[in-house]
Protein backbone atom coordinates (compact mmCIF):
# COMPACT_ATOMS: atom_id res chain seq x y z
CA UNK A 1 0.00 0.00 0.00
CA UNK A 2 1.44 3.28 -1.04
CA UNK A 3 1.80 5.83 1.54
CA UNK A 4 0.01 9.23 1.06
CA UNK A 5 2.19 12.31 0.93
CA UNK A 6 -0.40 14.13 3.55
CA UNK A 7 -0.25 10.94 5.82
CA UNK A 8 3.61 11.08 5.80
CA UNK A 9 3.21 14.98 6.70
CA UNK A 10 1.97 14.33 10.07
CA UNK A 11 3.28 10.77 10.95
CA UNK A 12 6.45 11.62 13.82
CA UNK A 13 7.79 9.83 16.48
CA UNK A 14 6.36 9.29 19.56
CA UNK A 15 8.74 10.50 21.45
CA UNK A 16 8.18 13.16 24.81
CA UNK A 17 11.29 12.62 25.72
CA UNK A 18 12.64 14.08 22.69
CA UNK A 19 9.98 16.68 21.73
CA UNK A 20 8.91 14.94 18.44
CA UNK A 21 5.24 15.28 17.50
CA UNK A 22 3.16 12.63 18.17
CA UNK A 23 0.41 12.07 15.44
CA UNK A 24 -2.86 13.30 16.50
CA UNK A 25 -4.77 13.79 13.11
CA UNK A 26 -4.49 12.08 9.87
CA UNK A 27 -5.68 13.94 6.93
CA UNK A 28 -7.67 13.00 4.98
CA UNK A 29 -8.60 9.56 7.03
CA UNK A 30 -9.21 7.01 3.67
CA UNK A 31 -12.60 5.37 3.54
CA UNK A 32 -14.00 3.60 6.39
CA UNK A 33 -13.38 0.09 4.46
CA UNK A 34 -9.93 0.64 4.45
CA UNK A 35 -9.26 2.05 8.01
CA UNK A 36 -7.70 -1.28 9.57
CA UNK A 37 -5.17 -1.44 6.58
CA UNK A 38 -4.50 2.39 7.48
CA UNK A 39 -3.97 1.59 10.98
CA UNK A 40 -1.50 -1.04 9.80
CA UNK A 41 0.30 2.10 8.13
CA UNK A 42 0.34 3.86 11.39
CA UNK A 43 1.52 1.01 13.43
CA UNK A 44 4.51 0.54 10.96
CA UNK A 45 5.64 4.40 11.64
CA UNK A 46 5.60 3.25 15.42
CA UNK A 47 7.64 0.11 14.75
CA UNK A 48 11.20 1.84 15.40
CA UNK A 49 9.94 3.06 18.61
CA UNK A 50 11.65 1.47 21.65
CA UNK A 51 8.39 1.39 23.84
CA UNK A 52 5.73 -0.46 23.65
CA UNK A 53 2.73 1.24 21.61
CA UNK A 54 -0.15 -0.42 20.39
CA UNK A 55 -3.48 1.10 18.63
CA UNK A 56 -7.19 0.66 19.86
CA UNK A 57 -10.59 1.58 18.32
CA UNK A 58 -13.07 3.11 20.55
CA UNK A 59 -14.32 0.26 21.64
CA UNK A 60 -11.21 -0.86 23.54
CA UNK A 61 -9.81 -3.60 20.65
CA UNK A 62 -6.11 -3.60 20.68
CA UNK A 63 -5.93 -3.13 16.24
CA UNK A 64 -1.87 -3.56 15.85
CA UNK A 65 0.94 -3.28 18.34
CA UNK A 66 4.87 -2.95 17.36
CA UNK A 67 7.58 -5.79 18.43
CA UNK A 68 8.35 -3.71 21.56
CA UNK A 69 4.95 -3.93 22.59
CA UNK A 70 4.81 -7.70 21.87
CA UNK A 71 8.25 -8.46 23.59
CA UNK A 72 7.44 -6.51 26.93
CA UNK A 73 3.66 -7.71 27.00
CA UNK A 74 2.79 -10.70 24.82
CA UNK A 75 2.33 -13.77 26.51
CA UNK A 76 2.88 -16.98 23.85
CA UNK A 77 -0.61 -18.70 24.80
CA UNK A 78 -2.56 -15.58 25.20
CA UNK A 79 -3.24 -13.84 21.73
CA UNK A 80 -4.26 -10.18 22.22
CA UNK A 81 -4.88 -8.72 18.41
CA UNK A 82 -8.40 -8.20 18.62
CA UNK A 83 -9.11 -8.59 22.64
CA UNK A 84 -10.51 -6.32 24.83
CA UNK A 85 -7.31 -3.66 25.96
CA UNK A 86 -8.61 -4.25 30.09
CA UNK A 87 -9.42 -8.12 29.62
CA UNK A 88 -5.39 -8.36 28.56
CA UNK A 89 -4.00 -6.03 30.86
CA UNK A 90 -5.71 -5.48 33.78
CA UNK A 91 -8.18 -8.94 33.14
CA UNK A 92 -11.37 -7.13 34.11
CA UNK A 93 -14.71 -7.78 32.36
CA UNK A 94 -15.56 -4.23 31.79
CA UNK A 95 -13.67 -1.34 31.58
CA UNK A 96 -10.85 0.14 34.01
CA UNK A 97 -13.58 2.73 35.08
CA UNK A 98 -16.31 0.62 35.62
CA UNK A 99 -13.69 -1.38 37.63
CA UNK A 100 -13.07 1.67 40.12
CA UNK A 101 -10.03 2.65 38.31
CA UNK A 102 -8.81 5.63 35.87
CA UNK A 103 -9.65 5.04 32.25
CA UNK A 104 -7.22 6.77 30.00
CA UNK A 105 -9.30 6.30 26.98
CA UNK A 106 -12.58 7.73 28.99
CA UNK A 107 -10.68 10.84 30.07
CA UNK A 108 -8.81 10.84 26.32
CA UNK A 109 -12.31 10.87 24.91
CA UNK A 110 -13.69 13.79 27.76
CA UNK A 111 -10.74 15.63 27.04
CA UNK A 112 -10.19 15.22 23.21
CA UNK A 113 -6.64 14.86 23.93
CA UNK A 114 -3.93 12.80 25.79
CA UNK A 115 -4.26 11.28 28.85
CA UNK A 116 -1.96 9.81 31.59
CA UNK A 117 -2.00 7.28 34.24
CA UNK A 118 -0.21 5.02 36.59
CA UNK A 119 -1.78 1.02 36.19
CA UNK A 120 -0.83 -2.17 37.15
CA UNK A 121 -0.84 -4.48 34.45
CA UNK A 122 -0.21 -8.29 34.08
CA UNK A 123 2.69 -9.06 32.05
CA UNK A 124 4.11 -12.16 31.51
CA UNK A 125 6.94 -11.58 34.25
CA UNK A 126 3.85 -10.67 36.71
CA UNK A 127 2.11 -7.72 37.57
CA UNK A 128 4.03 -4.81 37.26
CA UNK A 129 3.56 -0.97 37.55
CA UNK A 130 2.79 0.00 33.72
CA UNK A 131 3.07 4.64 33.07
CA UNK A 132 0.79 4.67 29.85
CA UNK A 133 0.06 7.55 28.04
CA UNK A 134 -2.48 7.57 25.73
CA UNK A 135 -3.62 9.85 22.42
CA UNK A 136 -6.89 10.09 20.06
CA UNK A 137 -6.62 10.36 16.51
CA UNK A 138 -9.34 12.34 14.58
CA UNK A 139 -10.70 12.27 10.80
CA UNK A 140 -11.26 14.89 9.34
CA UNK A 141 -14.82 15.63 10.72
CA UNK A 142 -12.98 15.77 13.94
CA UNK A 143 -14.31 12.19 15.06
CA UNK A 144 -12.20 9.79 17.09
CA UNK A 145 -11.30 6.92 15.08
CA UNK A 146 -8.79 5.34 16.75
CA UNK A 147 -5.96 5.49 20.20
CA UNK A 148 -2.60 5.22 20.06
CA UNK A 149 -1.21 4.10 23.46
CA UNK A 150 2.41 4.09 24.91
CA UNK A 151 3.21 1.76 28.07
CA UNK A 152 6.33 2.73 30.09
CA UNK A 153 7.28 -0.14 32.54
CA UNK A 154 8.14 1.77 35.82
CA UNK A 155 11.27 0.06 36.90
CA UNK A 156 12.03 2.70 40.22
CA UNK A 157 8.51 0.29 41.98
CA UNK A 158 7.82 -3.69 42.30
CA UNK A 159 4.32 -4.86 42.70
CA UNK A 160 5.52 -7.75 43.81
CA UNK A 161 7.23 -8.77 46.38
CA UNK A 162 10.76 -7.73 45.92
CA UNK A 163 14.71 -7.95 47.49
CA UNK A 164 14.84 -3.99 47.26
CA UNK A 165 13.75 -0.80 46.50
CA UNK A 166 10.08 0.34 46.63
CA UNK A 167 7.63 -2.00 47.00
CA UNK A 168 3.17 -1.23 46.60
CA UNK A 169 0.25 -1.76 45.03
CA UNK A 170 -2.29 0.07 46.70
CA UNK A 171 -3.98 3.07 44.95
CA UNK A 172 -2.28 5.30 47.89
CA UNK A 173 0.99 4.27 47.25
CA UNK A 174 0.21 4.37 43.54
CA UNK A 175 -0.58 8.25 43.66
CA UNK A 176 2.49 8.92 44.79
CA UNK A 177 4.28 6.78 42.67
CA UNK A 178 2.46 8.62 39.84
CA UNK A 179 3.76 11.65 41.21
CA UNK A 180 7.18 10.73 40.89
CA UNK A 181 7.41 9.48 37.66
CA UNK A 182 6.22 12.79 36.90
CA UNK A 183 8.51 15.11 38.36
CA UNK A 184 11.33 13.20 37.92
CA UNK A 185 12.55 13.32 34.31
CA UNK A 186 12.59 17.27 35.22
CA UNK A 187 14.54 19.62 37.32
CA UNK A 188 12.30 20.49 39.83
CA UNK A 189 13.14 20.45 43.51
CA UNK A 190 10.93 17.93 45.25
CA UNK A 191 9.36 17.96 48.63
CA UNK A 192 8.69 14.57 50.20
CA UNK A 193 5.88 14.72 53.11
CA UNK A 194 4.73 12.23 55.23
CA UNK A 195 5.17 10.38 58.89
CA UNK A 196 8.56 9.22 60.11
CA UNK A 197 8.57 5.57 58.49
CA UNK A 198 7.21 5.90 55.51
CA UNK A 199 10.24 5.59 53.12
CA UNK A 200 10.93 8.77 51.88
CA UNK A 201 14.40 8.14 51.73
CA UNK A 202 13.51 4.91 49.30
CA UNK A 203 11.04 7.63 47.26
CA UNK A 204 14.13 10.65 46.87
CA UNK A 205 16.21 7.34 45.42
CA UNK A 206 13.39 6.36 43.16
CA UNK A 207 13.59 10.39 42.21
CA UNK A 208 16.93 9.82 41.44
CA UNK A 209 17.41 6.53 39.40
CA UNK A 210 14.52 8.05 37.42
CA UNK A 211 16.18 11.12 36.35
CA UNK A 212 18.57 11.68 34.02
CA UNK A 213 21.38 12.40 36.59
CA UNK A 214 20.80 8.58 37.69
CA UNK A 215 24.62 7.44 36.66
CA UNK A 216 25.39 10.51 39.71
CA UNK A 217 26.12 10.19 43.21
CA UNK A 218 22.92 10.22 45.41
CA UNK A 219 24.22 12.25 48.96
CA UNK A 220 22.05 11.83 51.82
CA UNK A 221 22.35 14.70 54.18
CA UNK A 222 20.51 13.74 57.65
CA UNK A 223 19.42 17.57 58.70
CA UNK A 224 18.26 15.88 62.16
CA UNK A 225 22.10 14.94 63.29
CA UNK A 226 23.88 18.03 61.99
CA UNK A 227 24.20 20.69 65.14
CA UNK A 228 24.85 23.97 63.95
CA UNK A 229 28.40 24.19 64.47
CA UNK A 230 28.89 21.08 61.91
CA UNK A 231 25.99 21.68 59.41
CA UNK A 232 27.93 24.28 57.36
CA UNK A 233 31.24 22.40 57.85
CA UNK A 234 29.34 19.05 56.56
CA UNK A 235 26.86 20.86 53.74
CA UNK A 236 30.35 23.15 52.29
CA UNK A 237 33.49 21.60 53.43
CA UNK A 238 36.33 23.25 55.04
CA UNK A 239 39.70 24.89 53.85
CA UNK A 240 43.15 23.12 56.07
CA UNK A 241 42.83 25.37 59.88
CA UNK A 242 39.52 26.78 59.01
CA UNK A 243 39.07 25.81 62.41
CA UNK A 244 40.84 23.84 65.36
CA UNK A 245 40.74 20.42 64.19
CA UNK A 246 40.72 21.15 60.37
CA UNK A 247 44.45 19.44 59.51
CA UNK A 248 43.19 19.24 55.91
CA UNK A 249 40.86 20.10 53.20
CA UNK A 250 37.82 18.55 53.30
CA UNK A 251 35.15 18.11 50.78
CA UNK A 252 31.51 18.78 51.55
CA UNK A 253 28.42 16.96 50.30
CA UNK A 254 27.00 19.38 48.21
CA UNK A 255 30.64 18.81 45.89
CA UNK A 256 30.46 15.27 46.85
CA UNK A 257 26.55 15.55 45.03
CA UNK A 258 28.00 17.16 41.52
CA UNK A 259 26.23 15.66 38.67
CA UNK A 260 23.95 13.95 40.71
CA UNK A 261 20.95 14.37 43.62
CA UNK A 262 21.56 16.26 47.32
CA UNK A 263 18.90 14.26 49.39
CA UNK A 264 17.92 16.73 52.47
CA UNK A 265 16.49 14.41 54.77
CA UNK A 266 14.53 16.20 57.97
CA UNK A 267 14.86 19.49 56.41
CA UNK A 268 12.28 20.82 59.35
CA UNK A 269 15.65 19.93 61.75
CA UNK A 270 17.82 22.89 59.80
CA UNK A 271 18.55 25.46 62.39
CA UNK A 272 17.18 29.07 61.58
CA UNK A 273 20.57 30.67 61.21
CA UNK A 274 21.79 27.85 58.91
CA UNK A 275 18.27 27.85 56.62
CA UNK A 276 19.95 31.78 55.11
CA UNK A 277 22.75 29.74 54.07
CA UNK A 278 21.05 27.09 52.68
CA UNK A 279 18.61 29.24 50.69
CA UNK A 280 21.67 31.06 49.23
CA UNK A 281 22.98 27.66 47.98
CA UNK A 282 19.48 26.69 46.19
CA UNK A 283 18.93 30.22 44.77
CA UNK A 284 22.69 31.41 43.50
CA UNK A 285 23.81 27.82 42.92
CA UNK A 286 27.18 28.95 44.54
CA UNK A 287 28.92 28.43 47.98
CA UNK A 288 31.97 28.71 49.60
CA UNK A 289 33.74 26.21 52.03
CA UNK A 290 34.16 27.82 55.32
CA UNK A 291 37.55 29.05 55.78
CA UNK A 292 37.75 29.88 51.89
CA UNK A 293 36.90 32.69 50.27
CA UNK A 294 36.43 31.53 46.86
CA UNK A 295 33.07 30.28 45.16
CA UNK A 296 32.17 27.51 44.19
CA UNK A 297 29.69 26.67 41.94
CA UNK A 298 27.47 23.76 42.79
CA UNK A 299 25.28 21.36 40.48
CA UNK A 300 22.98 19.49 41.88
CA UNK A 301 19.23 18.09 41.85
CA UNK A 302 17.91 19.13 44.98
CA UNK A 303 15.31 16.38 46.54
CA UNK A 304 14.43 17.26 50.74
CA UNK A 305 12.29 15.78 52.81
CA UNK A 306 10.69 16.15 56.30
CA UNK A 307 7.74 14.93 59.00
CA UNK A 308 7.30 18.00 60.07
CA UNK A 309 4.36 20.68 59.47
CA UNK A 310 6.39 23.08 57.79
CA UNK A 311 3.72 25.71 57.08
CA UNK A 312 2.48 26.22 60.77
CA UNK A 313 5.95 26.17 61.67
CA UNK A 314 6.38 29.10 59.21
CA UNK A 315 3.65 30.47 60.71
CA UNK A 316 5.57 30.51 64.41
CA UNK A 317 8.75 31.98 62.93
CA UNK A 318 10.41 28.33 62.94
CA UNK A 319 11.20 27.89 59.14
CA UNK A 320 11.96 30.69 56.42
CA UNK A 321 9.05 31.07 54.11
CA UNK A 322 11.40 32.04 51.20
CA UNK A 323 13.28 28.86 51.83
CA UNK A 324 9.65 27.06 51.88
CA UNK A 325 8.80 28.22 48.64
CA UNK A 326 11.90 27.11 46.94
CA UNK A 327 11.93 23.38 48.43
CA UNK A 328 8.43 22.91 47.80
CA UNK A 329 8.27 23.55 44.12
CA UNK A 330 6.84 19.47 43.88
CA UNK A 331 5.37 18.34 47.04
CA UNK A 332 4.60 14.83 47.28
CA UNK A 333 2.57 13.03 50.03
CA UNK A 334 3.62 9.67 51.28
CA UNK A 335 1.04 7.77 53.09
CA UNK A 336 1.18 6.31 56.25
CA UNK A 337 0.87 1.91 56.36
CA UNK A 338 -2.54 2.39 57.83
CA UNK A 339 -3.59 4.08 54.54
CA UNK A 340 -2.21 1.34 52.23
CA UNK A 341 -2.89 -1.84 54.48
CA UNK A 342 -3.54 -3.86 51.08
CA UNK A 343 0.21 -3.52 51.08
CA UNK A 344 1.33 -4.84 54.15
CA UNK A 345 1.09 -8.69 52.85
CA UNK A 346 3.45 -7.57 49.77
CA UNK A 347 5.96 -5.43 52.34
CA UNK A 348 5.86 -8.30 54.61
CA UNK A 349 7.22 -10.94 52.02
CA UNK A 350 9.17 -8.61 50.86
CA UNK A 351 11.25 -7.88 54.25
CA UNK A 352 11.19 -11.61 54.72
CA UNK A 353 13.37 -11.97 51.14
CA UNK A 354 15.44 -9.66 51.89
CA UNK A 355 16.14 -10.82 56.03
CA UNK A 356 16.30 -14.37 54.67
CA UNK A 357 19.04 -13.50 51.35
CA UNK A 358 21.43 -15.67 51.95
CA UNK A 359 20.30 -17.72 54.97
CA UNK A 360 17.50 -19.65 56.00
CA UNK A 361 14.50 -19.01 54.34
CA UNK A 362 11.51 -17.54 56.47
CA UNK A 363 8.23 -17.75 56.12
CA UNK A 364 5.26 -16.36 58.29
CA UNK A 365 1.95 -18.40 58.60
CA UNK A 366 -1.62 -17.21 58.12
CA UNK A 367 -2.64 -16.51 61.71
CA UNK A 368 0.28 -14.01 62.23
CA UNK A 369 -0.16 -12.51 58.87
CA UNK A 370 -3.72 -11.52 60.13
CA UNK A 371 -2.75 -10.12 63.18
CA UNK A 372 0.16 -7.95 61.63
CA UNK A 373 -2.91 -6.60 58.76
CA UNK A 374 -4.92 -5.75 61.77
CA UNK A 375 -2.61 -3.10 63.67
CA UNK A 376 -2.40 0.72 63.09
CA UNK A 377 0.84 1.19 63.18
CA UNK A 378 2.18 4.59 63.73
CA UNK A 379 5.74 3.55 63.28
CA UNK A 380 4.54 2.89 59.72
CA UNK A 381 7.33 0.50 57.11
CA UNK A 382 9.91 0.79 59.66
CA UNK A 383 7.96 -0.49 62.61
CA UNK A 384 7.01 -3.44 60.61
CA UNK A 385 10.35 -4.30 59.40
CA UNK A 386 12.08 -4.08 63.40
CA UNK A 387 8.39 -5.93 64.03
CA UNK A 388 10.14 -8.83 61.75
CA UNK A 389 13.33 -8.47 62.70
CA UNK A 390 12.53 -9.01 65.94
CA UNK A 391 10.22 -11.96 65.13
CA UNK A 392 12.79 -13.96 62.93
CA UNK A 393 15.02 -14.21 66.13
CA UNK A 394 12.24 -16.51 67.79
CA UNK A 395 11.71 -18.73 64.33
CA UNK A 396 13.88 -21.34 65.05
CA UNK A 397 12.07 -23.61 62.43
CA UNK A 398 12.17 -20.52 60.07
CA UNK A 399 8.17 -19.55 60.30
CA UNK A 400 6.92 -16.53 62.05
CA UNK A 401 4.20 -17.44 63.73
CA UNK A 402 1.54 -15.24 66.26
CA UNK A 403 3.49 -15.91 69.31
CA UNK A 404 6.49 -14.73 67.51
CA UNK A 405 5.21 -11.29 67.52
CA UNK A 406 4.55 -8.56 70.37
CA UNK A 407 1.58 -8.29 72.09
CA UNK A 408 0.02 -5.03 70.62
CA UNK A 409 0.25 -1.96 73.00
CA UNK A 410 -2.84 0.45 74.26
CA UNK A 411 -4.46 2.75 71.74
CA UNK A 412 -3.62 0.04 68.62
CA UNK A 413 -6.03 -2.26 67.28
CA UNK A 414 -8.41 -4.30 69.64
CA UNK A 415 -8.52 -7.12 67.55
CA UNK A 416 -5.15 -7.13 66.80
CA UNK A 417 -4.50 -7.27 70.75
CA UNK A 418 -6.59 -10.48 71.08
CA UNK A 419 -4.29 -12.10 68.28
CA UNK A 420 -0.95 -11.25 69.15
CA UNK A 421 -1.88 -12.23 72.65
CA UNK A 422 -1.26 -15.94 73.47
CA UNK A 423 -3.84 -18.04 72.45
CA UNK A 424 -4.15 -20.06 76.01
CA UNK A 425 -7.57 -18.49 76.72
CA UNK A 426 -8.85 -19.91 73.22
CA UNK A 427 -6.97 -23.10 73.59
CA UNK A 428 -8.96 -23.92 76.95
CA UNK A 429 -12.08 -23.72 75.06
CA UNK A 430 -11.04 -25.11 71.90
CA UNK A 431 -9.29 -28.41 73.17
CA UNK A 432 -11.88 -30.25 74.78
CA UNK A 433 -14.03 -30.27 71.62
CA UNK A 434 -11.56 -30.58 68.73
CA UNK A 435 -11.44 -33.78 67.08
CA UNK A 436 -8.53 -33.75 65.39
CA UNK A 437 -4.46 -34.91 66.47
CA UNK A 438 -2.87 -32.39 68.14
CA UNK A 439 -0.92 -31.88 65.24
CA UNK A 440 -3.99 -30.75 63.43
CA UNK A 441 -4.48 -28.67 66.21
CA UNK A 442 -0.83 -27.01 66.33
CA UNK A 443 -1.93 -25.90 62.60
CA UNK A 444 -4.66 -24.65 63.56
CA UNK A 445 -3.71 -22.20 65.80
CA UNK A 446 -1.11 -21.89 63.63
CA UNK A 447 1.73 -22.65 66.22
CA UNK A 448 4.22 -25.60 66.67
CA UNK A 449 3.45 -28.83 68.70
CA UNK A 450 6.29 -27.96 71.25
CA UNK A 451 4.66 -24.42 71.89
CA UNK A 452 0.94 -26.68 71.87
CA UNK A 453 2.04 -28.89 74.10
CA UNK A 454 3.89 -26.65 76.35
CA UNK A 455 0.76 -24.30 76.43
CA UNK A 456 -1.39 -27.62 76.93
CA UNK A 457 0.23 -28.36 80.21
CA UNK A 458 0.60 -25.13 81.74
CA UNK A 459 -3.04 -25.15 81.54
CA UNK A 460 -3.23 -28.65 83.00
CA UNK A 461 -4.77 -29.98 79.82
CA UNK A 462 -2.48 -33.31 79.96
C-alpha cells in the first residue's frame, strides 16, 4: 500500500522525551473500508519506537501493536490482536472505570486529547507498575477513530514482592508513585511529606534513578544529626585550619553531590541561622567552604524531605518562608501503612526476602499474617520491618508465627490485641471439643506442637 504524501506529513515519532510530534490527526482519514489497513500504516511508523505502543478503536480492541509492545507484554498462549485492551492487561470484564479505576481512553475521549495514568498491568513476568500515556486520533470531521497508546514499565517500583527498592500496590501508594514518575525526568526540587517511616528516603532514590542524573552520586544529608556548628562544615566543606581540628581540606556533600541528587532528609531539623545559608545555595547555585573565600559553583538536583508541618511552623517563625517556597516547588505526600494496608502482605514478604538473602528461608503463617494486617501502626514500614526483625530471632524452624510477635500496645487495634496475645484463653475452650491430632491442632492455631504442648500443660490440659 502506497503511503500518502499528507499521511507522511503528520506521521512523527512518539517521542516526549525528545519533543517529536506525536500524530494526533491524519488527513484525509481514507474510507472507512480501508481504516484497519491504514492503521497497519500507522503502526509501521511506530515500529522503530523502543516502547511499547499499540493502537485501539473506541471500543477498547487492541488493532496492531509494534515488536516492543509484543516483547514486553505478549504472553505466547494468550493472543491479544483483537481482545478487549482491560481483559489483557488489567483482566477485568468491563472497563478500568467501571472497575473503580482511571480510564485513559474515557478521560482521552472527555478531554479530546492525551491522557496519563499510573496502572498495574499483568505481564508475563507478573504484575508490574505499567506509566501509559495515551492519544486520540481524529478524521477529518474531527471524530475519534482510533488510540494510540504508549506503556512505560516503571522500573524505580515492584508490585511484587521484591529484594529492594520500593515495593506497593495500593492506589495510595500508587498516587504517589504517579507523582514521581512525573517530576522526575525534570529539574524540579521535590518535597517529600509524610510520617517518620514511611520511606521517603527509598522515594528521593526512586527520584533519582529516574532522572537523568541517575549514573550521579545520590548524597544523603541527615538535617536531624547536623548541630549547627557542623551543618555548614558538613553541607560546604572546610579549607586546612579553618578551624581547630581542620588538619586538611575537606570536601563537603554538596561537591560530593556534583552531577547527581543532594537528598535533604529532615529538612524541618535545619537550624534558623543555617536555613539563610542554605537558601543562598538553592537560589545562586554557589557556595563557599568555610575558611575559603572563593566560590564555588554547585550542580545538583535538589530532593528534601521532612515529618514535620512546615507551614504552621512558618507560621511561628520556625522555618523561612522564602526557603519554603523554593523546596516545595513538587510536594509529594507519602502515606502512612494504615492508609495502604492492602500492602502490608506484599511489604511483609518482601522484608522476609530480603532478612532471609542468603540464609534460611523464612516464612510467616496465616494466623500471624492476620494479626500484623490488623494493627495501626504509627511507626509505619519501619515499625514493621524491626516488628520482623525481631520476630525472625524466635523462628527457630524458620516460620513466624503469632506468638512470635509482640503483644500489641494500648491505643492500637483491639482485635489485633486479642491475636498477638497468646492463644491459652482460646486453647482452653477449643481443646476439649476438637477432634482432630494435636498436630492438626498445632496448625490450627497456627503454632508448633512444642509451643501446643507446652501451652497444653501449663493449663493442665495433659
Amino acid at each position: 500500500m502506497a503511503v500518502p504524501l499528507d499521511v507522511l506529513a503528520v506521521l512523527g515519532d512518539y517521542d516526549e522525551m525528545s519533543g517529536a510530534q506525536m500524530p494526533t490527526q491524519l488527513i484525509p482519514l481514507v474510507e472507512p473500508s480501508l481504516r484497519y489497513p491504514m492503521v497497519q500504516l500507522l503502526i509501521s511508523f511506530l515500529e522503530h519506537e523502543i516502547h511499547p505502543m499499540i493502537v485501539l478503536d473506541p471500543d477498547y480492541n487492541i488493532l496492531a501493536a509494534n515488536v516492543a509492545y509484543q516483547r514486553q507484554f505478549g504472553a505466547r498462549d494468550q493472543p491479544f490482536i483483537g481482545q478487549k485492551c482491560y481483559r489483557i492487561s488489567h483482566h477485568y470484564e468491563v472497563p478500568c472505570d467501571q472497575a473503580g479505576e482511571h480510564c485513559p481512553m474515557k478521560k482521552a475521549q472527555e478531554l479530546r486529547g492525551p491522557d496519563r495514568v499510573l496502572h498495574i498491568h499483568h505481564t508475563p513476568r507478573g504484575p508490574e507498575h505499567v506509566a501509559v500515556e495515551l492519544r486520540p486520533i481524529f478524521d477529518e470531521a474531527g471524530t475519534i477513530t482510533a488510540y494510540v497508546e504508549r506503556l512505560e514499565v516503571v522500573r524505580s517500583a515492584s508490585a511484587r514482592p521484591s529484594a529492594e527498592g520500593l515495593v506497593g500496590r495500593s492506589t495510595a501508594f500508587n498516587q504517589a508513585l504517579s507523582a514521581l514518575q512525573r517530576v522526575a525526568p525534570s529539574m524540579l526540587p521535590v518535597l517529600l511529606l509524610g510520617e517518620s517511616g514511611t520511606g521517603k528516603e527509598l522515594f528521593a532514590r526512586a527520584v533519582h534513578e529516574t532522572s537523568e542524573r541517575s549514573t550521579g552520586p545520590f548524597v544523603v544529608v541527615d538535617c536531624s544529626g547536623l548541630t549547627e556548628t557542623l551543618f555548614e562544615s558538613e553541607l560546604f566543606g572546610h579549607e586546612k585550619g579553618a578551624f581547630t581540628g581542620a588538619t586538611s581540606r575537606k570536601p563537603g556533600l554538596v561537591e560530593t553531590a556534583q552531577g547527581g541528587t543532594l537528598f535533604l532528609d529532615e529538612i524541618g531539623d535545619v537550624p534558623l541561622a543555617m536555613q539563610v545559608k542554605l537558601l543562598r545555595l538553592i537560589e545562586s547555585g554557589t557556595y563557599r567552604r568555610v575558611g575559603s573565600v572563593e566560590t564555588q559553583d554547585a550542580n545538583f538536583r535538589l530532593v528534601a524531605a521532612t515529618h514535620k508541618p512546615l507551614e504552621k511552623m512558618m507560621a511561628q517563625g520556625e522555618f523561612r518562608q522564602d526557603l519554603y517556597y523554593r523546596i516545595s516547588a513538587f510536594p509529594i505526600q507519602l502515606p502512612p501503612l494504615r492508609e495502604r494496608a492492602e500492602d502490608i502482605v506484599l511489604l511483609v514478604h518482601s522484608f522476609l526476602q530480603r532478612m532471609g538473602a542468603g540464609k534460611r528461608k523464612l516464612t510467616m503463617d496465616a494466623r500471624a499474617l492476620a494479626a500484623l494486617q490488623e494493627l495501626t501502626w504509627p511507626g509505619n514500614i519501619r515499625e514493621l520491618r524491626n516488628v520482623l526483625e525481631r520476630a525472625s530471632l524466635f523462628a527457630d524452624d524458620g516460620v513466624i508465627r503469632v506468638e512470635h510477635l509482640p503483644v500489641a500496645p494500648p491505643g492500637r487495634s483491639a482485635t489485633a490485641s486479642v491475636a498477638l496475645h497468646d492463644a491459652g484463653s482460646t486453647l482452653a475452650e477449643l481443646f476439649p471439643s476438637f477432634s482432630g491430632t494435636r498436630k492438626e491442632l498445632a496448625v490450627h492455631l497456627g503454632i508448633s506442637e512444642r509451643t501446643l504442648y507446652r501451652r497444653l500443660k501449663e493449663q493442665g490440659l495433659v
